[in-house]
Protein backbone atom coordinates (compact mmCIF):
# COMPACT_ATOMS: atom_id res chain seq x y z
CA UNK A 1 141.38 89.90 100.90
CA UNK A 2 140.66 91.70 97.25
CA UNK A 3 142.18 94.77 96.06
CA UNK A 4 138.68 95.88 95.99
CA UNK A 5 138.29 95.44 99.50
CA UNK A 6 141.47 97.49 100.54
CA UNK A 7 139.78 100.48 98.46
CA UNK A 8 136.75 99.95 100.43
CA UNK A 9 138.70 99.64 103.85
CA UNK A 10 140.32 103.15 103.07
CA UNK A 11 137.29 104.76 101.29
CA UNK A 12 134.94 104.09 104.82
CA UNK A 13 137.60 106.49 106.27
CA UNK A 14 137.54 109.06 103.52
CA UNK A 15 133.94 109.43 102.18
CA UNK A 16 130.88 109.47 103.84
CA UNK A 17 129.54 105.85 103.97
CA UNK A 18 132.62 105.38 101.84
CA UNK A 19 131.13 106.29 98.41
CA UNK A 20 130.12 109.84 96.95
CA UNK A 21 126.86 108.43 95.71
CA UNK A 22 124.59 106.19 98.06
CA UNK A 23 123.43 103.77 95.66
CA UNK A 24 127.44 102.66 94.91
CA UNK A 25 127.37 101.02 98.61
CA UNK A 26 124.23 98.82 97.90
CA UNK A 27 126.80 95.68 97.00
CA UNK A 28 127.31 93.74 99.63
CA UNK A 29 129.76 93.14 101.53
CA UNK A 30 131.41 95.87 99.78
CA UNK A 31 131.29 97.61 95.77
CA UNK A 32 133.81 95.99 93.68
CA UNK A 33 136.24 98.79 91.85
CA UNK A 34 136.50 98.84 88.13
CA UNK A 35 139.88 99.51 86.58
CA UNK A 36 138.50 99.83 83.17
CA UNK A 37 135.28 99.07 80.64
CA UNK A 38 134.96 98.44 77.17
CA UNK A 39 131.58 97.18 75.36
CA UNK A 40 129.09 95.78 77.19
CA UNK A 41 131.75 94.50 80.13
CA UNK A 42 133.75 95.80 82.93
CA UNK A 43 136.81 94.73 84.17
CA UNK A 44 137.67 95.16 87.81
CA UNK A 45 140.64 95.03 90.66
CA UNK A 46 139.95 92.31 91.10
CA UNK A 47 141.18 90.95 87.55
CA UNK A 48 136.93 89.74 87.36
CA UNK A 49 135.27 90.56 84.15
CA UNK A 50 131.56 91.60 84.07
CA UNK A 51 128.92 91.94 81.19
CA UNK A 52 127.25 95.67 82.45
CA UNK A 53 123.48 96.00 82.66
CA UNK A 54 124.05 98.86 84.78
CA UNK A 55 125.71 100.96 82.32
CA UNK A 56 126.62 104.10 84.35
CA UNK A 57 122.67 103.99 85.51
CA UNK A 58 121.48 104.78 81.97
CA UNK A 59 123.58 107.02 79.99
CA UNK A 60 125.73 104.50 78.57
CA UNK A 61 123.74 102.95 75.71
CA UNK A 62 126.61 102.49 73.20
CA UNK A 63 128.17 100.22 75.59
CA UNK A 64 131.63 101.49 77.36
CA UNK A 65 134.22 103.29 75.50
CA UNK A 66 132.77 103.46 71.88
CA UNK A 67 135.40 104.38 69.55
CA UNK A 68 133.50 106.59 67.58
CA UNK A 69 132.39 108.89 70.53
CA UNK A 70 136.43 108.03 72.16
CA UNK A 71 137.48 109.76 68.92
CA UNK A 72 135.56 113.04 68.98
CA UNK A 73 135.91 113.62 72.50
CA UNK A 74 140.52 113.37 72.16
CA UNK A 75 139.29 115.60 69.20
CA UNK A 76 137.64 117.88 71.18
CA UNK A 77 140.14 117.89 74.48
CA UNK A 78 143.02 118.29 71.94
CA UNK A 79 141.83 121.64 70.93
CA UNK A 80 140.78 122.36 74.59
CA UNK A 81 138.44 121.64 76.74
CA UNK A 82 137.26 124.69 78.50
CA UNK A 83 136.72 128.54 77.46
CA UNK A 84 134.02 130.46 79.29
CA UNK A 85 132.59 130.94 75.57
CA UNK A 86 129.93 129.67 73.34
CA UNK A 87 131.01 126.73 71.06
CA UNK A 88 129.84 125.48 67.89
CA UNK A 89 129.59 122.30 69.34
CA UNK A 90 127.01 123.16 71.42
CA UNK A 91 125.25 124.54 68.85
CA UNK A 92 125.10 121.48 66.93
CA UNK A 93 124.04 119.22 69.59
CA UNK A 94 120.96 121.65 70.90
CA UNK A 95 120.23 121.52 66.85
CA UNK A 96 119.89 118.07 66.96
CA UNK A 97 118.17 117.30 70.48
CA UNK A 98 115.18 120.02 69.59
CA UNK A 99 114.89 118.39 65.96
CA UNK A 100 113.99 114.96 67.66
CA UNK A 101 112.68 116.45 71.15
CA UNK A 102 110.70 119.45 70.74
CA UNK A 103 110.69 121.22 67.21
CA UNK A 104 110.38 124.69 67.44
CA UNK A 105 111.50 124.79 71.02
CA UNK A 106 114.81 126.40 73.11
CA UNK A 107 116.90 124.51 75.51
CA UNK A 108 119.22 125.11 78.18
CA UNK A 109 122.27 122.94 79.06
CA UNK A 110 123.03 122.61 82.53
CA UNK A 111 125.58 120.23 84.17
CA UNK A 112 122.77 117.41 85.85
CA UNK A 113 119.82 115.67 85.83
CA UNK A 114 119.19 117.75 89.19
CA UNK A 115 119.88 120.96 87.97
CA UNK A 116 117.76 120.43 84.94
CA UNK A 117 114.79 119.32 86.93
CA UNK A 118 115.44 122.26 89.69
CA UNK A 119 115.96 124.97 86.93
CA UNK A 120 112.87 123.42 85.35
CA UNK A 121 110.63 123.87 88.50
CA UNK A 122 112.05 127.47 88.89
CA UNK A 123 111.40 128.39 85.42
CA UNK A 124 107.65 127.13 85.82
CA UNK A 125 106.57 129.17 88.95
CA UNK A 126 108.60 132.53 87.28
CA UNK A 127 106.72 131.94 84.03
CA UNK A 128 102.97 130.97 85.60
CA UNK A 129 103.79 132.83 88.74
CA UNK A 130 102.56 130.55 91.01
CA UNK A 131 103.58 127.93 94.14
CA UNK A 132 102.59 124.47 93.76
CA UNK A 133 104.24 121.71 92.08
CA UNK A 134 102.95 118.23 91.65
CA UNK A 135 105.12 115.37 91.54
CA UNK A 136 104.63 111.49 92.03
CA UNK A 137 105.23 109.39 94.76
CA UNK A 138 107.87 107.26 93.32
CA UNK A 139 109.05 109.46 90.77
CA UNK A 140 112.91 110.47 91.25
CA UNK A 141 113.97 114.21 89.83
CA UNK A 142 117.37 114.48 91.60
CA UNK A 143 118.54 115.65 94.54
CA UNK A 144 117.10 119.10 94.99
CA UNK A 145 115.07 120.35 97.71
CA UNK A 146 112.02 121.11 95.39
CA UNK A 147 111.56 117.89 94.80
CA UNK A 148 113.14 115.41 97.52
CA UNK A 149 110.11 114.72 99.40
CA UNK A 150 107.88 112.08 99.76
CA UNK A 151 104.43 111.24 100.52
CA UNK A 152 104.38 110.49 104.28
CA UNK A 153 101.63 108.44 105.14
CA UNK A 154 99.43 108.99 102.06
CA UNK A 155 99.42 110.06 98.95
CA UNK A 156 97.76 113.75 97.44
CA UNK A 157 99.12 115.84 100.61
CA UNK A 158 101.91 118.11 101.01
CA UNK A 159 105.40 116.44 100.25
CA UNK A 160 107.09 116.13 103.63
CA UNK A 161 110.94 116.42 103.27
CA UNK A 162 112.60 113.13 102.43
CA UNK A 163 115.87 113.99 103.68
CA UNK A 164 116.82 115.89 106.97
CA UNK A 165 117.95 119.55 105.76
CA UNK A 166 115.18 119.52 102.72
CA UNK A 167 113.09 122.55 105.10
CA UNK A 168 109.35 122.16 105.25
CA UNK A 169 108.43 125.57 104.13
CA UNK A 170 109.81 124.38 101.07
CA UNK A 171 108.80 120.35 100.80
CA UNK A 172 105.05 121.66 101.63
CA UNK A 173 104.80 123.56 98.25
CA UNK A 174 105.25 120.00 96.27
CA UNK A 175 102.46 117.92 96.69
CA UNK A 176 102.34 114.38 95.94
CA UNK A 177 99.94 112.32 94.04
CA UNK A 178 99.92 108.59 93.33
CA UNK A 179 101.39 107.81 89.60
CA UNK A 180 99.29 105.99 87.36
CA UNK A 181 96.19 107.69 89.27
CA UNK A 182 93.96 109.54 86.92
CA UNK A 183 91.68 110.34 90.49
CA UNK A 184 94.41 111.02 92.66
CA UNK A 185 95.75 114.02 89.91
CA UNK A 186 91.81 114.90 89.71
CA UNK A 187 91.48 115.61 93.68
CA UNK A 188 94.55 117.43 93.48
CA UNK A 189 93.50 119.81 90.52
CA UNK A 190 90.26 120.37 91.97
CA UNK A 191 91.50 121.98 95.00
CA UNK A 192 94.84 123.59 94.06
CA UNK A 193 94.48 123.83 90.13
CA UNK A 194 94.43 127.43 89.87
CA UNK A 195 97.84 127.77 92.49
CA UNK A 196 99.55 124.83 90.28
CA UNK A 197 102.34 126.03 88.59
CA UNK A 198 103.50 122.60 86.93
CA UNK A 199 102.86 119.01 87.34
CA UNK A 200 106.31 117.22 87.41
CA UNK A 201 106.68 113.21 86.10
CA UNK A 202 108.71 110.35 84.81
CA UNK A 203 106.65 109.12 81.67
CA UNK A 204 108.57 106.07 82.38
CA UNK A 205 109.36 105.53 86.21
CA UNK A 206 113.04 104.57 86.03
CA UNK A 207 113.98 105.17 89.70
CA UNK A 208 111.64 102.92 91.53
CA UNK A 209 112.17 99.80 89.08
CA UNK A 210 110.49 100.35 85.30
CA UNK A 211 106.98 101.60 85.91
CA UNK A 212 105.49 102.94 82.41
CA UNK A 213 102.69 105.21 82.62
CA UNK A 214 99.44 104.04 80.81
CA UNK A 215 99.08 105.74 78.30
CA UNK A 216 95.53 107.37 79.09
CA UNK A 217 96.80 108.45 82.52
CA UNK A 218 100.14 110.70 80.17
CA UNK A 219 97.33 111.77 78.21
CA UNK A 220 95.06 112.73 80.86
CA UNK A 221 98.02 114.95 82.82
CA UNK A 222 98.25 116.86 79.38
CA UNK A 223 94.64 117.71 79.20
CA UNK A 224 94.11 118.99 83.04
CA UNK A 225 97.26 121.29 82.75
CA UNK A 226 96.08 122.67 80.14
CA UNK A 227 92.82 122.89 81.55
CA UNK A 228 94.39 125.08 84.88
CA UNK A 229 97.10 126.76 82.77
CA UNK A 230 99.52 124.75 84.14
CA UNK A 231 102.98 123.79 82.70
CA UNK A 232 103.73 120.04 82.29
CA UNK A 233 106.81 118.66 82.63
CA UNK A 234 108.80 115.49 81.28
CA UNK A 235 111.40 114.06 83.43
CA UNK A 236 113.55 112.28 80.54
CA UNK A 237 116.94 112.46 82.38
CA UNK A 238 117.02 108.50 82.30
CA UNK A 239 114.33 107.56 79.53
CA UNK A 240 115.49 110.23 77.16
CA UNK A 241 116.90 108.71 73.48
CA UNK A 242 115.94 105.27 74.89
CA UNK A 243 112.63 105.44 74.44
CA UNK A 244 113.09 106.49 71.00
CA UNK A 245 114.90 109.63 68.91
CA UNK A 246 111.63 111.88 69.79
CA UNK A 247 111.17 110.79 73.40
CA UNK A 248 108.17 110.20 75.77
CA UNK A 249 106.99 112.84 73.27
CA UNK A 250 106.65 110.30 70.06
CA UNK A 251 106.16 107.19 72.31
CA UNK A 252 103.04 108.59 74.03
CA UNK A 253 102.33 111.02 71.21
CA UNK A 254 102.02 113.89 74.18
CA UNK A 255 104.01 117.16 73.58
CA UNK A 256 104.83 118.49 77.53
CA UNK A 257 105.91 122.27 77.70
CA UNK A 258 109.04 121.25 79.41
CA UNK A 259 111.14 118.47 78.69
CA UNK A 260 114.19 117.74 81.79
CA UNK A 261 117.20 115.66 79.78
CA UNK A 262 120.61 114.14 80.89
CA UNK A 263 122.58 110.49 80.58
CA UNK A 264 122.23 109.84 77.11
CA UNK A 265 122.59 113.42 76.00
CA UNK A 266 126.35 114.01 76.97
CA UNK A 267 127.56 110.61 76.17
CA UNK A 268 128.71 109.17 79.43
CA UNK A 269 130.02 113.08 80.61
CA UNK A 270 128.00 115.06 82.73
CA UNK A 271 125.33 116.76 81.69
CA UNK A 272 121.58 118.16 82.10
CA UNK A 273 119.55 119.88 80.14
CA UNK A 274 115.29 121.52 80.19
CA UNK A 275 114.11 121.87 76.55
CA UNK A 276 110.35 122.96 75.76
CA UNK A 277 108.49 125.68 74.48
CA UNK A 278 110.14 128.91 73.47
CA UNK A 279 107.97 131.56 75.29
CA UNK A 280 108.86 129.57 78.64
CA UNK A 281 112.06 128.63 77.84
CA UNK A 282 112.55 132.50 77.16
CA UNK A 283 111.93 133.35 80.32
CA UNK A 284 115.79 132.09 81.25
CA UNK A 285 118.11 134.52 81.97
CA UNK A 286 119.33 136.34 80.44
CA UNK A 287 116.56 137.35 78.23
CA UNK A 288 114.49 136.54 80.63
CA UNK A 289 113.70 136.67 85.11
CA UNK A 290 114.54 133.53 86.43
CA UNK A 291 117.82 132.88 87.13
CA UNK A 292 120.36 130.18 85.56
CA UNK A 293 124.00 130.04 84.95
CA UNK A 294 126.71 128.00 85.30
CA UNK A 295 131.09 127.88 84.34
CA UNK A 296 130.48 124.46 82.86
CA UNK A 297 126.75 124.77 81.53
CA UNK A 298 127.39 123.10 77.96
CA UNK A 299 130.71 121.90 78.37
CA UNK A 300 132.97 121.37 74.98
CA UNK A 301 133.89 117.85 76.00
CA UNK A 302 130.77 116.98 77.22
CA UNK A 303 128.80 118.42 73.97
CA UNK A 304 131.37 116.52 71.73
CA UNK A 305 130.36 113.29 73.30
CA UNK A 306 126.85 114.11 73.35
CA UNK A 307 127.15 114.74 69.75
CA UNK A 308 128.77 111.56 68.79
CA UNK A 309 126.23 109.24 70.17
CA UNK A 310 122.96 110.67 69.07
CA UNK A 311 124.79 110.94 65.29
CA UNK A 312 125.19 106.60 66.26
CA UNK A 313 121.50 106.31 67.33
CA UNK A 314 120.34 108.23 64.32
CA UNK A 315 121.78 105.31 62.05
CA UNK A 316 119.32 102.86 63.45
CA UNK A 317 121.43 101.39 66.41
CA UNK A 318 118.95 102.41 68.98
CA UNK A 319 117.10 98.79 67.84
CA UNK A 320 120.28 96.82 68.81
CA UNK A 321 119.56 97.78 72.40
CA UNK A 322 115.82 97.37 72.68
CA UNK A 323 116.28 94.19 70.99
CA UNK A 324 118.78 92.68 73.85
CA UNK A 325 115.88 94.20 76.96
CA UNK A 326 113.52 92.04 74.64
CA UNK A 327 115.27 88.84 74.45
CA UNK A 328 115.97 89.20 77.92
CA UNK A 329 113.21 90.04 79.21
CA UNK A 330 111.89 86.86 77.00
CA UNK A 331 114.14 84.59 79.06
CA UNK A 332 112.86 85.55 82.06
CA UNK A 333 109.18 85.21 81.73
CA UNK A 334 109.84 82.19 80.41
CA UNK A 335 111.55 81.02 82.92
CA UNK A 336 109.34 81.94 85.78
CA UNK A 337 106.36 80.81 83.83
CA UNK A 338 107.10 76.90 84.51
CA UNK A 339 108.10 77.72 88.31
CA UNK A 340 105.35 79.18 89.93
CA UNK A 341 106.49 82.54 90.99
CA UNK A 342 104.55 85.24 91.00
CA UNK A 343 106.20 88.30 89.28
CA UNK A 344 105.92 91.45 86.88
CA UNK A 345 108.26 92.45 84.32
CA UNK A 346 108.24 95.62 83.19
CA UNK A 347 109.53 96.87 80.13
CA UNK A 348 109.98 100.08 78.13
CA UNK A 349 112.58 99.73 74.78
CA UNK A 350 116.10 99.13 76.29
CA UNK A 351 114.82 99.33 79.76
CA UNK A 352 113.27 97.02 81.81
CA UNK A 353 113.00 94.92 85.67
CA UNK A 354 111.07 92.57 87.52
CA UNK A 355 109.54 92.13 90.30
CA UNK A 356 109.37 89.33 92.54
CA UNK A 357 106.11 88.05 94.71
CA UNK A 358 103.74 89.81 93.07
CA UNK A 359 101.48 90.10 89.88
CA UNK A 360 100.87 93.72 88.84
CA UNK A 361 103.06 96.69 89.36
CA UNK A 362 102.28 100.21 88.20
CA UNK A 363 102.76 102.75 90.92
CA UNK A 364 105.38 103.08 93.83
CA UNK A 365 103.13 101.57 96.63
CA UNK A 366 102.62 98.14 94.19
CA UNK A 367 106.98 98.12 93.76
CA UNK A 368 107.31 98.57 97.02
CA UNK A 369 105.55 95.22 97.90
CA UNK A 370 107.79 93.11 95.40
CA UNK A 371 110.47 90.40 97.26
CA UNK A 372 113.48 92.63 97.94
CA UNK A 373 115.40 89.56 99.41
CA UNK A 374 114.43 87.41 96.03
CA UNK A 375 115.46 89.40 93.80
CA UNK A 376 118.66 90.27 95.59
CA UNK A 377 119.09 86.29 95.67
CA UNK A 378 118.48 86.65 92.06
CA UNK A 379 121.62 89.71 91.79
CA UNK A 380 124.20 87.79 93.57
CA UNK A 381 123.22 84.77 91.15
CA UNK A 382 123.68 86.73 88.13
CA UNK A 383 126.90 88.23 89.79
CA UNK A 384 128.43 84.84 90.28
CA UNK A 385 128.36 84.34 86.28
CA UNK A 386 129.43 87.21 85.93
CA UNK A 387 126.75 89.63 84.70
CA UNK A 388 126.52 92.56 86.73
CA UNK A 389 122.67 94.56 87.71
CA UNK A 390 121.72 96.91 90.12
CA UNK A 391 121.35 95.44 93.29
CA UNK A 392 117.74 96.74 93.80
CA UNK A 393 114.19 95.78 92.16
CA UNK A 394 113.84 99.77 93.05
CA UNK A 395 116.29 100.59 90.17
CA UNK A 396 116.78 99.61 86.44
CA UNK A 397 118.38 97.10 84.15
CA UNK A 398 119.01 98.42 81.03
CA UNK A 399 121.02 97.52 77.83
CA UNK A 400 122.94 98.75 75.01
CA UNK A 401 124.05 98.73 71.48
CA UNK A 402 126.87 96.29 72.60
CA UNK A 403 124.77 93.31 73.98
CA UNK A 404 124.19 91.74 70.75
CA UNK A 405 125.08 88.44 68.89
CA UNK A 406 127.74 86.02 71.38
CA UNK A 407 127.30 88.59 74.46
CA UNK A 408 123.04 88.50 74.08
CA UNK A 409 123.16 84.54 74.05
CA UNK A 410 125.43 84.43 77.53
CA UNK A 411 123.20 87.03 79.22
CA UNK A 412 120.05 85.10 78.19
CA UNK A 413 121.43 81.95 79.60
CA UNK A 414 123.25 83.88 82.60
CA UNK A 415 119.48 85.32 83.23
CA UNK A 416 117.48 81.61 82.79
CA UNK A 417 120.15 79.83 85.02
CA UNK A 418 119.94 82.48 87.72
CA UNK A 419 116.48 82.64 87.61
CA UNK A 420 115.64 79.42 87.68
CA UNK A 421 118.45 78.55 90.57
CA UNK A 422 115.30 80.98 92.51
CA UNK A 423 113.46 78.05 93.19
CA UNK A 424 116.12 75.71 94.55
């Protein structure tokens, strides 16, 4: 057996379903363990060598241990790495997220992508005063009982909890519409406008595949909240800096009120942060009613990283990565163009996936329906040469700064052979 598989063995007896994050038991028969990274590859146990289109789930879109960021963070952790005190690093970071993000604005750093969206759906029913939230079915925004539920049966109903504990006083003050679904937000806004504090959403759906939003349906969600006096908010934790410097802001030309951001903004480190408007973002303690705090809220090490790689991206490498999705993505269509598959590949700048056995897809119901058992066919392929994706249609591939030149021609002919071994 592997030294990967001895971890495993002992890990089923120490963690619950032997990992401390479900989607890290989706490999099958059992996750590798990686001893180390560096670029666009990791290295495992097992002595294998993989080129990452994972990358941490998002954040990492420099690649794995970029010397640049490696440098300010021993900087940072040299000097210390925890005080209970303001920084100046932090300062300089918020600086430079609100220049791109939302000029004029205030943000908060918080330590997730959960805790940013659950501090973001607090701080919209203190500062409207009202229940209701409205999220899409499909649409992840962490782990917090707000927001983990799902549509039951149909969509535009009361969330029903999605996991056992989530209570359903709570899951039936979210209610869930259909995404891309200018008539399903309509009904909803018709009956419960005027009780709807904010309407929650992934511009970009990054949890259930790549589903972008249209652009008229984005557009449309900013006029009815205004309309009902209603905050809007932009789930970014995934699709923030990779769909650009300024956002789902500049890429749909929509300014939200709220703006949720992690991943990319910390570097790699853990992070969260909500960013929007400054009379709602003043409404944070402790100038303001609603409740946040945390010990590691805009951690040193953290901000130092953070720093580092949107200083990178500023210098134009952000193309790099959009590029490699592009010439991918390229090799794939291509590909299943001569063999008679039906499919959708979806794409947003360094971001993209497809989906097998059907045509269209642009809301959860239409991903759903794609070949699960293709396209893991299609993983294991890719594995085998050793390029490494999630090992669900229902997540992301993305890329980085680091899949360029000799590494972007083997992962566009690791991607053609794999996808063409589909129809043997």
């Amino acid at each position: 057996m592997t030294a990967s598989y001895d971890l495993w063995m002992e890990a089923l007896s120490l963690f619950p379903g032997g990992v401390n994050s479900p989607v890290r038991a989706s490999l099958k028969p059992y996750p590798f363990y990686v001893e180390r990274a560096e670029g666009a590859y990791l290295y495992t146990v097992d002595g294998k060598k993989y080129m990452d289109f994972v990358l941490g789930y998002g954040p990492l879109i420099l690649g794995h241990r970029d010397r640049r960021v490696l440098e300010k963070v021993i900087d940072q952790v040299e000097r210390g790495w925890l005080y209970g005190t303001p920084t100046p690093v932090e300062v300089e970071l918020a600086r430079k997220i609100l220049g791109h993000m939302y000029p004029g604005g205030k943000i908060r750093f918080v330590n997730s992508g959960t805790e940013a969206t659950l501090t973001a759906v607090r701080l919209a029913r203190g500062y409207t005063g009202r229940k209701y939230i409205v999220k899409f079915d499909g649409c992840y925004h962490g782990s917090n009982d707000y927001l983990l539920v799902s549509s039951g049966s149909a969509v535009e109903h009361y969330g029903i909890p999605a996991s056992k504990g989530v209570i359903d006083e709570v899951a039936r003050y979210t209610i869930v519409a259909e995404f891309n679904s200018v008539e399903s937000v309509e009904r909803i806004m018709e009956r419960y406008g005027d009780d709807v504090a904010g309407v929650i959403v992934e511009p970009v759906m990054g949890n259930l595949g790549v589903i972008p939003g249209r652009r008229e349906f984005i557009e449309y969600l900013r006029k009815i909240t205004r309309e009902y006096g209603s905050l809007l908010i932009f789930d970014e934790v995934i699709t923030g800096f990779r769909l650009g410097l300024s956002g789902a802001s500049g890429y749909y030309n929509v300014k939200p009120d709220l703006v949720t951001l992690g991943k990319i903004i910390g570097g790699g480190f853990p992070v969260g942060a909500i960013a929007g408007r400054a009379d709602v973002m003043d409404e944070l303690s402790p100038k303001g009613k609603v409740f946040n705090a945390g010990t590691f809220n805009a951690h040193p090490v953290t901000m130092a990283a953070g720093l580092a790689t949107l200083e990178i991206l500023e210098q134009g490498e952000l193309s790099y990565a959009d590029r490699a999705a592009e010439e991918v993505s390229k090799a794939i269509r291509d590909e299943l163009g001569d063999m008679g598959i039906n499919y959708a590949l979806n794409r947003a700048a360094s971001m993209f996936q497809v989906f097998l056995g059907v045509e269209r897809v642009e809301n959860a119901s239409m991903a759903r329906k794609s070949n699960g058992e293709l396209h893991g066919k299609l993983q294991r392929a890719l594995l085998e040469k050793g390029v490494f994706i999630a090992p669900s249609r229902l997540e992301a591939i993305f890329t980085s700064t680091k899949h360029t030149g000799e590494e972007l021609e083997k992962a566009v002919e690791a991607f053609t052979t794999a996808v063409r071994e589909l129809g043997e």
